[in-house]
N, C-alpha and C. Protein backbone atom coordinates (compact mmCIF):
# COMPACT_ATOMS: atom_id res chain seq x y z
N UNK A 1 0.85 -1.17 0.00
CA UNK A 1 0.00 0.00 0.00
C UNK A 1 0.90 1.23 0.00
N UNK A 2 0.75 1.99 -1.11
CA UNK A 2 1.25 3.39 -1.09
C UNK A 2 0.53 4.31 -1.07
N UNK A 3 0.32 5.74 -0.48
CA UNK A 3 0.01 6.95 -0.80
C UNK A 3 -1.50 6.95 -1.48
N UNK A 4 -2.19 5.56 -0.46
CA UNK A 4 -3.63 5.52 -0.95
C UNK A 4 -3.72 4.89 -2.15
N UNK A 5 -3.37 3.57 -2.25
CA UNK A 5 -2.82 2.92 -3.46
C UNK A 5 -2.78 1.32 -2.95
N UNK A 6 -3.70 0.47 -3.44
CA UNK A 6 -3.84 -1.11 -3.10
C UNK A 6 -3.39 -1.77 -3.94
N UNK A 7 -2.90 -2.68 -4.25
CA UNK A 7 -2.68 -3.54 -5.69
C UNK A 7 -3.03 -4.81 -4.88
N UNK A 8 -3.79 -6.01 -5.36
CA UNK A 8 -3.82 -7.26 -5.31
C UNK A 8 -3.56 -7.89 -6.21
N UNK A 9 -2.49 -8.60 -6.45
CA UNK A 9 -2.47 -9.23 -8.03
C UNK A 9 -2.36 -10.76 -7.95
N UNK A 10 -3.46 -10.99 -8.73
CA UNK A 10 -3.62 -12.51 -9.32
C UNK A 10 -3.08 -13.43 -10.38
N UNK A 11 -3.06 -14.54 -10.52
CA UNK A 11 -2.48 -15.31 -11.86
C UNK A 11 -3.79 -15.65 -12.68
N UNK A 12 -4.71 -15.00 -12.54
CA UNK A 12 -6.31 -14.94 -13.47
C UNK A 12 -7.16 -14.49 -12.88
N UNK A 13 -7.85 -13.99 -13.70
CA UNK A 13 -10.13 -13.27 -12.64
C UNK A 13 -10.80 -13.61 -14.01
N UNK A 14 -12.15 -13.83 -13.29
CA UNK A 14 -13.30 -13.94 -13.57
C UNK A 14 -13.74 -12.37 -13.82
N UNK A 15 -14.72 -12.46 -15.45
CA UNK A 15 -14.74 -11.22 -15.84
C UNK A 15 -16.42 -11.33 -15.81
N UNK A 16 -17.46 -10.60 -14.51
CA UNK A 16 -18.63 -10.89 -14.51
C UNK A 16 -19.29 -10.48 -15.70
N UNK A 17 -18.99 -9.63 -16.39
CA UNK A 17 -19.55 -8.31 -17.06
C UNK A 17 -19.68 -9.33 -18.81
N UNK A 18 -18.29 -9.86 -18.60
CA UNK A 18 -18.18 -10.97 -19.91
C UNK A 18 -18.21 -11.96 -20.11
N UNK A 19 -18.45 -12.73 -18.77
CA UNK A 19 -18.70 -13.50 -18.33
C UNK A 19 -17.44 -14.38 -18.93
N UNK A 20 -16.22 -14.17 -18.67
CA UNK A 20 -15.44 -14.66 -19.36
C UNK A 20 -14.04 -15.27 -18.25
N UNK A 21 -13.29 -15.89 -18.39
CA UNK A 21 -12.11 -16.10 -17.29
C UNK A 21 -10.65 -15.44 -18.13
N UNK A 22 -10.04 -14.57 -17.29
CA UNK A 22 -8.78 -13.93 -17.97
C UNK A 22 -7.93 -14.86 -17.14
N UNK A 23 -7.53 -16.14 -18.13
CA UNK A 23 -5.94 -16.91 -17.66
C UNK A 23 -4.83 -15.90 -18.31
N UNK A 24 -4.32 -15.60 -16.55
CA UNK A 24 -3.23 -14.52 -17.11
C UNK A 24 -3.13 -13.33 -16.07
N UNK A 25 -1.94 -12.57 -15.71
CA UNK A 25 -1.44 -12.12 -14.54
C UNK A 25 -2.74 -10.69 -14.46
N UNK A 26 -3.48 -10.14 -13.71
CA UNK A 26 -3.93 -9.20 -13.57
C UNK A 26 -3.55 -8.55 -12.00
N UNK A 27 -4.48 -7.58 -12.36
CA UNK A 27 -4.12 -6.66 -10.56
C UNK A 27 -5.25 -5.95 -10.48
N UNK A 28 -5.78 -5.98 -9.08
CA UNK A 28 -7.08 -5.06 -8.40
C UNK A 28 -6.51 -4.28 -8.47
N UNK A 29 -6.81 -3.10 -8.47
CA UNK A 29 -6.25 -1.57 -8.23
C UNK A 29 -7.13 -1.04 -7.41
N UNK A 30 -7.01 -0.57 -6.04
CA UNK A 30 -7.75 0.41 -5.61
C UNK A 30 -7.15 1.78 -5.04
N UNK A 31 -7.32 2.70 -5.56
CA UNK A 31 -6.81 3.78 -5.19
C UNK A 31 -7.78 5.13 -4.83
N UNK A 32 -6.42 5.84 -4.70
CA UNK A 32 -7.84 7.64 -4.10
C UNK A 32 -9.02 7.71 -3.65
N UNK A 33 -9.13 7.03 -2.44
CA UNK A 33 -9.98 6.87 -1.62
C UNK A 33 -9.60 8.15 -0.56
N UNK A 34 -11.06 8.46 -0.14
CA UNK A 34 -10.69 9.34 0.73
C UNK A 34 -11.04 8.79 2.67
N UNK A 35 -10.82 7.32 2.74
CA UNK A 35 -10.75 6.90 3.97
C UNK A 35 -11.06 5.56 3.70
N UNK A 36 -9.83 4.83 4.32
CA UNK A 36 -10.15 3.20 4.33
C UNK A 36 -10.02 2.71 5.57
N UNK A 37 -10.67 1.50 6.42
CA UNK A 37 -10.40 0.89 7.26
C UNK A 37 -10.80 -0.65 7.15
N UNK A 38 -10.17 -1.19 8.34
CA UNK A 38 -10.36 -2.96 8.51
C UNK A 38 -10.62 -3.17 9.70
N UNK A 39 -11.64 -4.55 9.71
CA UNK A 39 -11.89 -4.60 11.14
C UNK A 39 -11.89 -6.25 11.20
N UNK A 40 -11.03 -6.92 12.51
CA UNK A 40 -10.87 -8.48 12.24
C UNK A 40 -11.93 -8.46 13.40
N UNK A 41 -12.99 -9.17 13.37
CA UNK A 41 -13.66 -9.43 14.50
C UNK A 41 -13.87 -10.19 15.48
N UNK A 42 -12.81 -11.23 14.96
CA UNK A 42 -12.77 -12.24 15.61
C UNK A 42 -11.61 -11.90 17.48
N UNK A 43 -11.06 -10.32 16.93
CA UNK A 43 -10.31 -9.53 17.65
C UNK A 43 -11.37 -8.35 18.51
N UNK A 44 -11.92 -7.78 17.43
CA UNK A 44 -12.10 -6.83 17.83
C UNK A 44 -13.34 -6.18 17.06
N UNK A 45 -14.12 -5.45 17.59
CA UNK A 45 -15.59 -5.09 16.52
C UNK A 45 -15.42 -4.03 16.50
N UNK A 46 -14.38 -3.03 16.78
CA UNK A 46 -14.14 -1.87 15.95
C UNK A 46 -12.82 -1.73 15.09
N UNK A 47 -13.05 -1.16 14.16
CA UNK A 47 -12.43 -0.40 12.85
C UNK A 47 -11.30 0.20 13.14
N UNK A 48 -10.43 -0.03 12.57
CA UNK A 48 -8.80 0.61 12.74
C UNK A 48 -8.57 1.15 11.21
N UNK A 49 -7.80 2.11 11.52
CA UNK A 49 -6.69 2.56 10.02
C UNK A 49 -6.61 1.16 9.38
N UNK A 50 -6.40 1.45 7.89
CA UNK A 50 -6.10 0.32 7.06
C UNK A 50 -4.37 -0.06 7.10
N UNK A 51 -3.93 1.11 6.97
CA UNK A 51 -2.42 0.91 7.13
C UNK A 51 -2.02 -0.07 8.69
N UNK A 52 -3.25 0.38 9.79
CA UNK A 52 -2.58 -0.61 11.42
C UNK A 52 -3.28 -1.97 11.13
N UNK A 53 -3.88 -2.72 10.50
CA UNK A 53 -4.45 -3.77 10.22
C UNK A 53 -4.47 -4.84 8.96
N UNK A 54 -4.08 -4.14 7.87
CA UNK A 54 -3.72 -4.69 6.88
C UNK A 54 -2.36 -5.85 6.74
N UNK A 55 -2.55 -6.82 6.04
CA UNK A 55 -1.35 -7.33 6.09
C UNK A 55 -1.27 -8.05 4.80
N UNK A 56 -0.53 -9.27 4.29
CA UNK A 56 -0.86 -9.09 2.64
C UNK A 56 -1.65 -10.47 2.89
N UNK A 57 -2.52 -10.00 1.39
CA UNK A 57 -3.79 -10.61 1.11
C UNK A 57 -3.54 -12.45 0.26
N UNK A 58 -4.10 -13.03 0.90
CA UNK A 58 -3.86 -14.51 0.60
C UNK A 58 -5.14 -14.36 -0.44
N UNK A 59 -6.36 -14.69 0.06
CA UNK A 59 -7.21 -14.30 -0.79
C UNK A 59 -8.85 -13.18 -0.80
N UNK A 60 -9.34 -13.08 -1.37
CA UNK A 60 -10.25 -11.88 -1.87
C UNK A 60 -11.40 -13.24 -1.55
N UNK A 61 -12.64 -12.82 -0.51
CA UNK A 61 -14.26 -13.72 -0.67
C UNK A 61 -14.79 -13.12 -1.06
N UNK A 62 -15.09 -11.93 -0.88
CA UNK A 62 -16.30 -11.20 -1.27
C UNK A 62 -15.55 -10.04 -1.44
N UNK A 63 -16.47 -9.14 -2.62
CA UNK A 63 -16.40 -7.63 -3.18
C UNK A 63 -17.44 -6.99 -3.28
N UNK A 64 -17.38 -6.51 -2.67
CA UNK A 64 -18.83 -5.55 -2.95
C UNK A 64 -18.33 -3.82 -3.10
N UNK A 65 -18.65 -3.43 -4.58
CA UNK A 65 -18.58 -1.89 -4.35
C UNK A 65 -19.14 -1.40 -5.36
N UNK A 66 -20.01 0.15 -4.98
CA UNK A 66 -20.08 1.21 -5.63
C UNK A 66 -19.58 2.87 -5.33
N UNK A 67 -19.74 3.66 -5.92
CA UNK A 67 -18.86 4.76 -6.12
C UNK A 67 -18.56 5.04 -5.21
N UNK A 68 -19.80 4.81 -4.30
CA UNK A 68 -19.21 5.68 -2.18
C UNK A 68 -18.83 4.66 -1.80
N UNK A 69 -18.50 3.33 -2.11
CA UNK A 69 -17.80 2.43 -0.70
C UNK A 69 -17.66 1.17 -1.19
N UNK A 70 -16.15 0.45 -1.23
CA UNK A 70 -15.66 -0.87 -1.15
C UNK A 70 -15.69 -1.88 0.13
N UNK A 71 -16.63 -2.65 0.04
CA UNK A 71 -16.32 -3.51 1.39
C UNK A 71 -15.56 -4.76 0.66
N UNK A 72 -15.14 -5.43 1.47
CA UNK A 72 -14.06 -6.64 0.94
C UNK A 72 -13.52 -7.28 1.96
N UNK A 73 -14.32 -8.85 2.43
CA UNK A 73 -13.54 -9.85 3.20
C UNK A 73 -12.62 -10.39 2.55
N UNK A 74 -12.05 -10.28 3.03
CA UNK A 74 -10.17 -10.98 2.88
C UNK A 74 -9.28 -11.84 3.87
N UNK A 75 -8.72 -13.04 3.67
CA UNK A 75 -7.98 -13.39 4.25
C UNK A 75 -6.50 -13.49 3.54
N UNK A 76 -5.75 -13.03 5.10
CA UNK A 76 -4.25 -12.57 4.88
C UNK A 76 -3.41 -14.07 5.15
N UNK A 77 -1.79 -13.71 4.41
CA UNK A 77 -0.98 -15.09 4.79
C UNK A 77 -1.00 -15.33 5.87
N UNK A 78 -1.40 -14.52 7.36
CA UNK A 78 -1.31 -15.28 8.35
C UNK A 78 -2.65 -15.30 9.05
N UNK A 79 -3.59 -15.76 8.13
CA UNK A 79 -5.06 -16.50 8.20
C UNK A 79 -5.94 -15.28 9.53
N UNK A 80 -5.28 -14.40 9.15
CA UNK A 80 -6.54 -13.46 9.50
C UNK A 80 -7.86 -13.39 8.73
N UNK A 81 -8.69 -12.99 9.07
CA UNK A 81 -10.07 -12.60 8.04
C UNK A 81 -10.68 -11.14 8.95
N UNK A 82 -10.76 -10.34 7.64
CA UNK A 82 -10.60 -9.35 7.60
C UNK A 82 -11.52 -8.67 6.65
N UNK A 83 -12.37 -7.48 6.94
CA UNK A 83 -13.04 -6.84 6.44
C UNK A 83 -12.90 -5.12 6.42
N UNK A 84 -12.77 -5.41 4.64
CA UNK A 84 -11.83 -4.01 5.15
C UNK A 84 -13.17 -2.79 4.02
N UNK A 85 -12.98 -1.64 4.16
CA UNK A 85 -14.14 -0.56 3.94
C UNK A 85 -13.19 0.23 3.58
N UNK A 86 -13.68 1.00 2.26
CA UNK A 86 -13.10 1.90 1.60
C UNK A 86 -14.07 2.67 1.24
N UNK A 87 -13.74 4.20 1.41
CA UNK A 87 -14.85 5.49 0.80
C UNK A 87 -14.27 6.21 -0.60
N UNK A 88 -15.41 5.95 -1.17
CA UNK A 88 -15.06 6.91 -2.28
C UNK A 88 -13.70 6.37 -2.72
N UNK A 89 -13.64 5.02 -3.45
CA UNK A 89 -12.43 4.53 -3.73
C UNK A 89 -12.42 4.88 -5.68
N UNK A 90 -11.60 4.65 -6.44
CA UNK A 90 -11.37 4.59 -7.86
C UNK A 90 -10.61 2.75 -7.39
N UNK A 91 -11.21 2.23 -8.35
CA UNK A 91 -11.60 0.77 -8.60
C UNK A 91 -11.31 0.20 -10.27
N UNK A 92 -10.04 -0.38 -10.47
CA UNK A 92 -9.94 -0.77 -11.51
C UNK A 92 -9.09 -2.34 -11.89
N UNK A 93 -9.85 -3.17 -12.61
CA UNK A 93 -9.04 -4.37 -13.06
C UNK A 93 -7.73 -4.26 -13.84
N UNK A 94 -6.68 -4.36 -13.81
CA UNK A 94 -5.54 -4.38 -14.43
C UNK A 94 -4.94 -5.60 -15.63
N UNK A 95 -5.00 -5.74 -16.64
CA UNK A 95 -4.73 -6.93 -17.10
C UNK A 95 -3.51 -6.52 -18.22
């Protein structure tokens, strides 16, 4: 994570829109958000900075977003699960 800047990158995604599978290196992009946080609950039921909670992403369960807000359970390499909230993010597939 940089300067409000996510990358997740995969070795393929599922393209809903085309219903199509891209075999082949892509990257989530989420950037310029104007406030992100994560909350593990199994810790704790309130919300921390994304930068004090984040750690790197094993895999992506769920996505859910529109223009005001990314939610996204995630589990990290060291089997956290994690739900993390983004405002007002720019959201793009990379291929």
């Amino acid at each position: 994570m940089d300067n409000k800047r996510l990358e997740i990158h995969f070795t393929g995604c599922w393209e809903v829109a085309n219903e199509h599978y891209h075999d082949g290196p892509c990257c989530l992009l989420i950037h310029q958000w104007s406030a992100a946080y994560c909350q593990e609950e199994v810790i704790s039921s309130r919300f921390v900075r994304l930068e004090e909670g984040l750690g790197i992403v094993r895999l992506v369960l769920t996505l859910t977003w529109s223009s005001e807000q990314l939610e996204m359970w995630v589990i990290t390499i060291d089997n956290r699960c994690l739900l993390l909230r983004v405002a007002n993010p720019s959201v793009e597939v990379v291929r």
